[in-house]
C-alpha atoms as a PDB file:
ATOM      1  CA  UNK A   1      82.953  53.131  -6.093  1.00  0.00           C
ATOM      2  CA  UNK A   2      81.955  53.642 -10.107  1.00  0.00           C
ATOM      3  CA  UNK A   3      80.182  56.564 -10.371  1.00  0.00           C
ATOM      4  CA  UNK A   4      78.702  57.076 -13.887  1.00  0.00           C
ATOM      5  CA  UNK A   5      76.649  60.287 -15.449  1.00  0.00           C
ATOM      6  CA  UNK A   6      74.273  59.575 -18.423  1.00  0.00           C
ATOM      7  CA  UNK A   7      71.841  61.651 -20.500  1.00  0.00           C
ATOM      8  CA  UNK A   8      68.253  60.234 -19.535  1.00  0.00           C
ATOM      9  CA  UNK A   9      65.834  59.288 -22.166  1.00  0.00           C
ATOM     10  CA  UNK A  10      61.950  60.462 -21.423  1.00  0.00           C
ATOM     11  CA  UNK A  11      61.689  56.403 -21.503  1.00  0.00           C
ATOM     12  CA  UNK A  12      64.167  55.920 -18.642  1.00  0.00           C
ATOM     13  CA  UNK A  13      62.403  58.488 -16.451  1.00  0.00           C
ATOM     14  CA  UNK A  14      59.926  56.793 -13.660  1.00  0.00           C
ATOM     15  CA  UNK A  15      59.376  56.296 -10.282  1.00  0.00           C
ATOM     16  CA  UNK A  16      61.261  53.115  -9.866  1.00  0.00           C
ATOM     17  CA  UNK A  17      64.260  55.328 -10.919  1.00  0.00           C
ATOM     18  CA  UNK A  18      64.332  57.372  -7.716  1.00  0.00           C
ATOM     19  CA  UNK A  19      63.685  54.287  -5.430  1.00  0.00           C
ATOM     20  CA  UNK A  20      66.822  54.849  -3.574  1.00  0.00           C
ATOM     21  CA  UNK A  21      66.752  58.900  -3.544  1.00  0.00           C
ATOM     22  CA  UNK A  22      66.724  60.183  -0.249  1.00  0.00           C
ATOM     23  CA  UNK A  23      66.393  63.950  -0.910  1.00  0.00           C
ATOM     24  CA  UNK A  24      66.285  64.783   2.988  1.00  0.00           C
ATOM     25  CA  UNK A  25      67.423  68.208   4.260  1.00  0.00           C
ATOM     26  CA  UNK A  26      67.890  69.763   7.333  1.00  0.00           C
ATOM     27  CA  UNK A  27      67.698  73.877   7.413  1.00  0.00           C
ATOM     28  CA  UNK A  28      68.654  76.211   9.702  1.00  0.00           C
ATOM     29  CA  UNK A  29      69.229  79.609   8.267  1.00  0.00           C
ATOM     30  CA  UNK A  30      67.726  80.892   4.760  1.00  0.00           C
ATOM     31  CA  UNK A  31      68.420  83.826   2.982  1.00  0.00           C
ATOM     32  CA  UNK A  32      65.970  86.826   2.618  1.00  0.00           C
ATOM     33  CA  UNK A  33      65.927  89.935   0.701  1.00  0.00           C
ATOM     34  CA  UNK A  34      64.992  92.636   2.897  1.00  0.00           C
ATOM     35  CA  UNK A  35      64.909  96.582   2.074  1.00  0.00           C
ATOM     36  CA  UNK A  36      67.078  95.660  -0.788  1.00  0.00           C
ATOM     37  CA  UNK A  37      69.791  93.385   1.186  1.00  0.00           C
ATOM     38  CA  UNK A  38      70.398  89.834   1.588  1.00  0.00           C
ATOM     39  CA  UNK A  39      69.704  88.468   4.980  1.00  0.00           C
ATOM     40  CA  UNK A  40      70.844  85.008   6.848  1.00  0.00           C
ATOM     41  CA  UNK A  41      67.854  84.371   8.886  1.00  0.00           C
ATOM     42  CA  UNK A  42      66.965  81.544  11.417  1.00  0.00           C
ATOM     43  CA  UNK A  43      64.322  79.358   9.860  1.00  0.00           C
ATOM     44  CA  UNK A  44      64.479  76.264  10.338  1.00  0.00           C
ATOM     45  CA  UNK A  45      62.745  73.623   8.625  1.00  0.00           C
ATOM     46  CA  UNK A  46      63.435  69.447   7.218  1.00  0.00           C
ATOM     47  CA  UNK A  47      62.343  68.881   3.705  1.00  0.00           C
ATOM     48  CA  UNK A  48      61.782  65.300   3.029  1.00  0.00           C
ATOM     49  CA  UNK A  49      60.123  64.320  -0.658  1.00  0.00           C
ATOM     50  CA  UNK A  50      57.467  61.547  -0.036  1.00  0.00           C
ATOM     51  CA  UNK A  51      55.642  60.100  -2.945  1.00  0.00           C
ATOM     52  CA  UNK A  52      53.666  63.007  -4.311  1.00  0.00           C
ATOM     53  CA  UNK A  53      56.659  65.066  -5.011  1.00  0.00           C
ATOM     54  CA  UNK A  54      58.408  62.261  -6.474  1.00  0.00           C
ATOM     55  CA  UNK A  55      55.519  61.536  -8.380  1.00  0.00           C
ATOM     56  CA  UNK A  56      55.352  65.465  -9.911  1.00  0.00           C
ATOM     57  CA  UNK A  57      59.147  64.942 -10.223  1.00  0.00           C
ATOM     58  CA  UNK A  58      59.038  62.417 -12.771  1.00  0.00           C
ATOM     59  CA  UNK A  59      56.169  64.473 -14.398  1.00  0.00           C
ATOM     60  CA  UNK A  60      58.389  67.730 -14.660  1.00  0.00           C
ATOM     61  CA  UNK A  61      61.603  65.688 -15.905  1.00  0.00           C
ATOM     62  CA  UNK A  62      59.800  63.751 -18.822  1.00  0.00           C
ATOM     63  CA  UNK A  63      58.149  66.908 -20.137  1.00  0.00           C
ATOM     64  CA  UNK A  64      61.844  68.921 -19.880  1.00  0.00           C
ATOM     65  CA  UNK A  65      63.051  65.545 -22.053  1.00  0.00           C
ATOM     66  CA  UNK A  66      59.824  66.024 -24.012  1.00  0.00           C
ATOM     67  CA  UNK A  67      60.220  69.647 -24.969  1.00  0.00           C
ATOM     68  CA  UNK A  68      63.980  68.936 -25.854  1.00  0.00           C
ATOM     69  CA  UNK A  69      65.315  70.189 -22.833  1.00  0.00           C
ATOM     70  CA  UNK A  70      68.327  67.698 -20.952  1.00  0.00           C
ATOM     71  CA  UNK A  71      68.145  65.342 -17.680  1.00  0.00           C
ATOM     72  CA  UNK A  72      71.125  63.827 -16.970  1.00  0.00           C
ATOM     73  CA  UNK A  73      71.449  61.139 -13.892  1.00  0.00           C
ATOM     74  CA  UNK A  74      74.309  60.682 -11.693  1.00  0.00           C
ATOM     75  CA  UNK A  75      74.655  56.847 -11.053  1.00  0.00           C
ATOM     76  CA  UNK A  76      76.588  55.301  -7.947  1.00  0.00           C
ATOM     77  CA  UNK A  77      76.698  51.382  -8.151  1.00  0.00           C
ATOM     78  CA  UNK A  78      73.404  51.256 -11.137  1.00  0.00           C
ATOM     79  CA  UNK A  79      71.675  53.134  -7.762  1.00  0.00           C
ATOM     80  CA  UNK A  80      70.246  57.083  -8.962  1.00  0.00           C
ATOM     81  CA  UNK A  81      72.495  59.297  -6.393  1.00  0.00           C
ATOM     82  CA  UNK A  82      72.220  62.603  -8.326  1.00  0.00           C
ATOM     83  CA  UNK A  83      70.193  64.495 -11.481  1.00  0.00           C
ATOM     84  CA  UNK A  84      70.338  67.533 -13.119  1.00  0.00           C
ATOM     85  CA  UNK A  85      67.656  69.001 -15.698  1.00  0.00           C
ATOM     86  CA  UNK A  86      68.035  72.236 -18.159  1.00  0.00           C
ATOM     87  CA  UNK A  87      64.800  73.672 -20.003  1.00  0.00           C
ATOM     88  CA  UNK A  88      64.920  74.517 -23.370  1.00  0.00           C
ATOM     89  CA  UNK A  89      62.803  77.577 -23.325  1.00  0.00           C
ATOM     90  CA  UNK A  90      65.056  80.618 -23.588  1.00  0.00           C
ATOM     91  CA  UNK A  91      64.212  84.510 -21.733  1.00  0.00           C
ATOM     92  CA  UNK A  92      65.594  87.209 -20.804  1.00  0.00           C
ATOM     93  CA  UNK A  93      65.548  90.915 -22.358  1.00  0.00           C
ATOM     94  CA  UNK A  94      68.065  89.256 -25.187  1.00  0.00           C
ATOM     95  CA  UNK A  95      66.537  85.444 -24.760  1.00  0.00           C
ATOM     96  CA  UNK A  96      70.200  84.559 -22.762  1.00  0.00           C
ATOM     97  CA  UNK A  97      69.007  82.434 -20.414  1.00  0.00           C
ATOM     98  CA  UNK A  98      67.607  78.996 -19.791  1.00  0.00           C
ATOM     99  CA  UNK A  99      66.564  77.580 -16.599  1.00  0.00           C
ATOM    100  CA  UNK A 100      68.747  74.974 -14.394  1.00  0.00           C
ATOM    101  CA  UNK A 101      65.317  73.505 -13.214  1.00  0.00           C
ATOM    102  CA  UNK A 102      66.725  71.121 -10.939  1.00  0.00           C
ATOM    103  CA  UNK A 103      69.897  69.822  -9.499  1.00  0.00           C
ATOM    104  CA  UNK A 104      69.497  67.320  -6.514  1.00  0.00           C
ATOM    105  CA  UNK A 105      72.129  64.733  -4.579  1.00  0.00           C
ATOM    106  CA  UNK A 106      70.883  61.991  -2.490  1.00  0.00           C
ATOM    107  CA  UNK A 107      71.463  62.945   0.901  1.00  0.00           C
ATOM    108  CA  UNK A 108      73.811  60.118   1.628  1.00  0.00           C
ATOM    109  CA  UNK A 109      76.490  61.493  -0.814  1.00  0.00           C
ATOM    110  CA  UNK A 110      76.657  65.206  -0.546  1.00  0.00           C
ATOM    111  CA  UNK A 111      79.584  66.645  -0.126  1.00  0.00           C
ATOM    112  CA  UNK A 112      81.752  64.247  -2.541  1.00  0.00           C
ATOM    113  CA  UNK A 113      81.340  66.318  -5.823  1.00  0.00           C
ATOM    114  CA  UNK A 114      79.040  65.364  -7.408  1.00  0.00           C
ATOM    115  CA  UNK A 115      76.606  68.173  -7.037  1.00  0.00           C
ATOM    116  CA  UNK A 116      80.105  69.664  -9.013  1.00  0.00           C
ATOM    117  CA  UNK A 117      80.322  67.192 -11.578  1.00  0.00           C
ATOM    118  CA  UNK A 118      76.054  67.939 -12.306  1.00  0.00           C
ATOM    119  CA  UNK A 119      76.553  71.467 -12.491  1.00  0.00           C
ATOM    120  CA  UNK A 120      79.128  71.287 -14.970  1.00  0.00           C
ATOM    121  CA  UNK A 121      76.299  68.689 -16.869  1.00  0.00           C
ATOM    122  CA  UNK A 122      74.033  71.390 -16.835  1.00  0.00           C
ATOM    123  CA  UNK A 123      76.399  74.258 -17.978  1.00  0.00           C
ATOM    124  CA  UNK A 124      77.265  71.993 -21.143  1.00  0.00           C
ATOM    125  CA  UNK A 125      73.770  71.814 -21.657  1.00  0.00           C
ATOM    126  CA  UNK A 126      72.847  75.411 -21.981  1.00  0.00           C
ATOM    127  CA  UNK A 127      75.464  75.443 -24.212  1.00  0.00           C
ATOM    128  CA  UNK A 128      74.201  73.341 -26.402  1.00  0.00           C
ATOM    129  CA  UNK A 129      70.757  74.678 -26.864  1.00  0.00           C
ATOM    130  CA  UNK A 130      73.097  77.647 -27.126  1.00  0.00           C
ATOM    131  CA  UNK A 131      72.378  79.913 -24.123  1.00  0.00           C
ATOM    132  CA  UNK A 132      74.216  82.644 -22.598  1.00  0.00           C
ATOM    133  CA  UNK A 133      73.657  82.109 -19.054  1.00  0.00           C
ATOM    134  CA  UNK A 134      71.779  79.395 -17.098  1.00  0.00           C
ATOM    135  CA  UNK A 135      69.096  80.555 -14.591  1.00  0.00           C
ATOM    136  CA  UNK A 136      68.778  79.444 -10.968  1.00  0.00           C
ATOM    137  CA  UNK A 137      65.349  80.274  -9.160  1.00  0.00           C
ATOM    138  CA  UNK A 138      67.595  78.439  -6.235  1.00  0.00           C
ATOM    139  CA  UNK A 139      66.252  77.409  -2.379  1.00  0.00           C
ATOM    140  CA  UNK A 140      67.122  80.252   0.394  1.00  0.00           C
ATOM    141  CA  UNK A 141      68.749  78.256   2.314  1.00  0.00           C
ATOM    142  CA  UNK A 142      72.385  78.641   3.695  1.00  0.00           C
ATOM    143  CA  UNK A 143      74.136  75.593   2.250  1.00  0.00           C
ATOM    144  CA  UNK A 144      72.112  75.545  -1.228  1.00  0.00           C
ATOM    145  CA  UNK A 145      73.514  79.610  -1.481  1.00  0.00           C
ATOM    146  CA  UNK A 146      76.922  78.450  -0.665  1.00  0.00           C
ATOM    147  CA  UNK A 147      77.067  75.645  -3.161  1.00  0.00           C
ATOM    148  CA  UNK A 148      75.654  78.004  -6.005  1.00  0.00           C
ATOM    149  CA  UNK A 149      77.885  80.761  -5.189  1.00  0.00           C
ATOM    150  CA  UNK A 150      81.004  78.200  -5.218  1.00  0.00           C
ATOM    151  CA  UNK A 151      79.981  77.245  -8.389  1.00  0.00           C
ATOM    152  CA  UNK A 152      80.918  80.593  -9.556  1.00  0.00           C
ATOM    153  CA  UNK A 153      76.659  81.656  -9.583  1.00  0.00           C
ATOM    154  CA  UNK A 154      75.423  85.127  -8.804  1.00  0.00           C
ATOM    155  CA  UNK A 155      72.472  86.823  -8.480  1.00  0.00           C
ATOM    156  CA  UNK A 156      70.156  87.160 -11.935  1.00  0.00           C
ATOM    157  CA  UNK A 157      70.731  90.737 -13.551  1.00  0.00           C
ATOM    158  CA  UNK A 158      66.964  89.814 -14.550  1.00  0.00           C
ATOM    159  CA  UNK A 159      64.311  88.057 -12.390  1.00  0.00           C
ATOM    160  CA  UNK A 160      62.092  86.101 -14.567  1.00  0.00           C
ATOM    161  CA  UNK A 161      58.538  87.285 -13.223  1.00  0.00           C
ATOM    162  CA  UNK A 162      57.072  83.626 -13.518  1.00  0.00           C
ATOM    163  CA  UNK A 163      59.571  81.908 -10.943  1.00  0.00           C
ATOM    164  CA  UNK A 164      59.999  84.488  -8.583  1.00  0.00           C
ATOM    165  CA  UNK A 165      55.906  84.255  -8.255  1.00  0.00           C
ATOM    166  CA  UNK A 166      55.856  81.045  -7.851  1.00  0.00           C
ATOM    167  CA  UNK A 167      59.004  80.587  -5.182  1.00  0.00           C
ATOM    168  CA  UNK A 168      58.751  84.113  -3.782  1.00  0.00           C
ATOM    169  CA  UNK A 169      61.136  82.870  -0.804  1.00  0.00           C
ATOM    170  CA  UNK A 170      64.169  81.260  -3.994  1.00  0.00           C
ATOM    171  CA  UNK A 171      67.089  83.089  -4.691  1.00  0.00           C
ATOM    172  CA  UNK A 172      67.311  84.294  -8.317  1.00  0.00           C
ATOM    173  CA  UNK A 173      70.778  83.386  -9.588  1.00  0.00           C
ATOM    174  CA  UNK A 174      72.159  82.981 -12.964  1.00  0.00           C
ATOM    175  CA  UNK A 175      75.804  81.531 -14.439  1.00  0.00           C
ATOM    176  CA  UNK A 176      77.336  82.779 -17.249  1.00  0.00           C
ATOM    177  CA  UNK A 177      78.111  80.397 -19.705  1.00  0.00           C
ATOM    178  CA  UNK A 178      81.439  81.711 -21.359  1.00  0.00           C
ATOM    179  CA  UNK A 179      83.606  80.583 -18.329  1.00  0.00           C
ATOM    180  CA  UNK A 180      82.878  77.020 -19.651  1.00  0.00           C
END
């Protein structure tokens, strides 16, 4: 089993690259803020992408490549099993953070560490553009919490007003980059 990571070119970012990507997941329980504590609720729900979300996908990861922000593709057997992109744009009260946009395994292959290995991509990433902490506007749901908050993750001193709009139901998280 040769599983490779590489830096993804705006080129090498198009449909055909997800062909085999099953991003399929079952929920049960979500976390909610409520009266100023976190929650584990029962909602249930399967997300499946079909071909207009992959098709916005490969939108959103060119223009991160585009605006010289990193993708980076986790490759089992030449097949796409895993990707990670970091914006470039920094925020924050002191401009600390960029965004961890998105960090996806193929269904098939969760729970081998790779998720672990992408995180770590992403981490080295802020870095680079010279962050202090990457950003999470993360999905509520009980295993996405637990794999962000194994990952050392915890919730944002600062909610960026933009992403918490647009995923009111996301769990602001950040990561501070010194412990890499």
């Amino acid at each position: 089993m040769e599983v490779t990571f590489e830096q993804l070119s705006e080129s090498r970012i198009d449909r055909n690259l997800f062909l085999h990507f099953n991003r399929y997941q079952e929920v049960k329980r979500c976390w909610r803020k409520e009266d100023g504590f976190w929650k584990l609720k029962e909602i249930s729900f399967v997300e499946e992408w079909k071909e207009p979300e992959y098709e916005f996908l490969v939108k959103c990861l060119k223009n991160t490549v585009d605006t010289g922000g990193y993708v980076v593709g986790c490759f089992l057997e030449g097949k796409l099993v895993g990707f990670v992109s970091v914006e470039s744009e920094f925020f924050g009260s002191k401009n600390q953070y960029v965004q961890l946009s998105c960090i996806h395994v193929s269904y098939e292959v969760r729970g081998k560490g790779i998720g672990r290995r992408l995180f770590q991509c992403a981490g080295l990433a802020g870095k680079k553009l010279g962050a202090e902490k990457l950003y999470i506007s993360a999905h509520s749901s009980e295993e996405t919490q637990a794999f962000y908050y194994g990952m050392g993750c915890v919730e944002a001193e600062e909610y960026n007003k933009k992403l918490t709009e647009a995923e009111p139901c996301d769990c602001q998280l950040e990561y501070a980059l010194e412990r890499i």
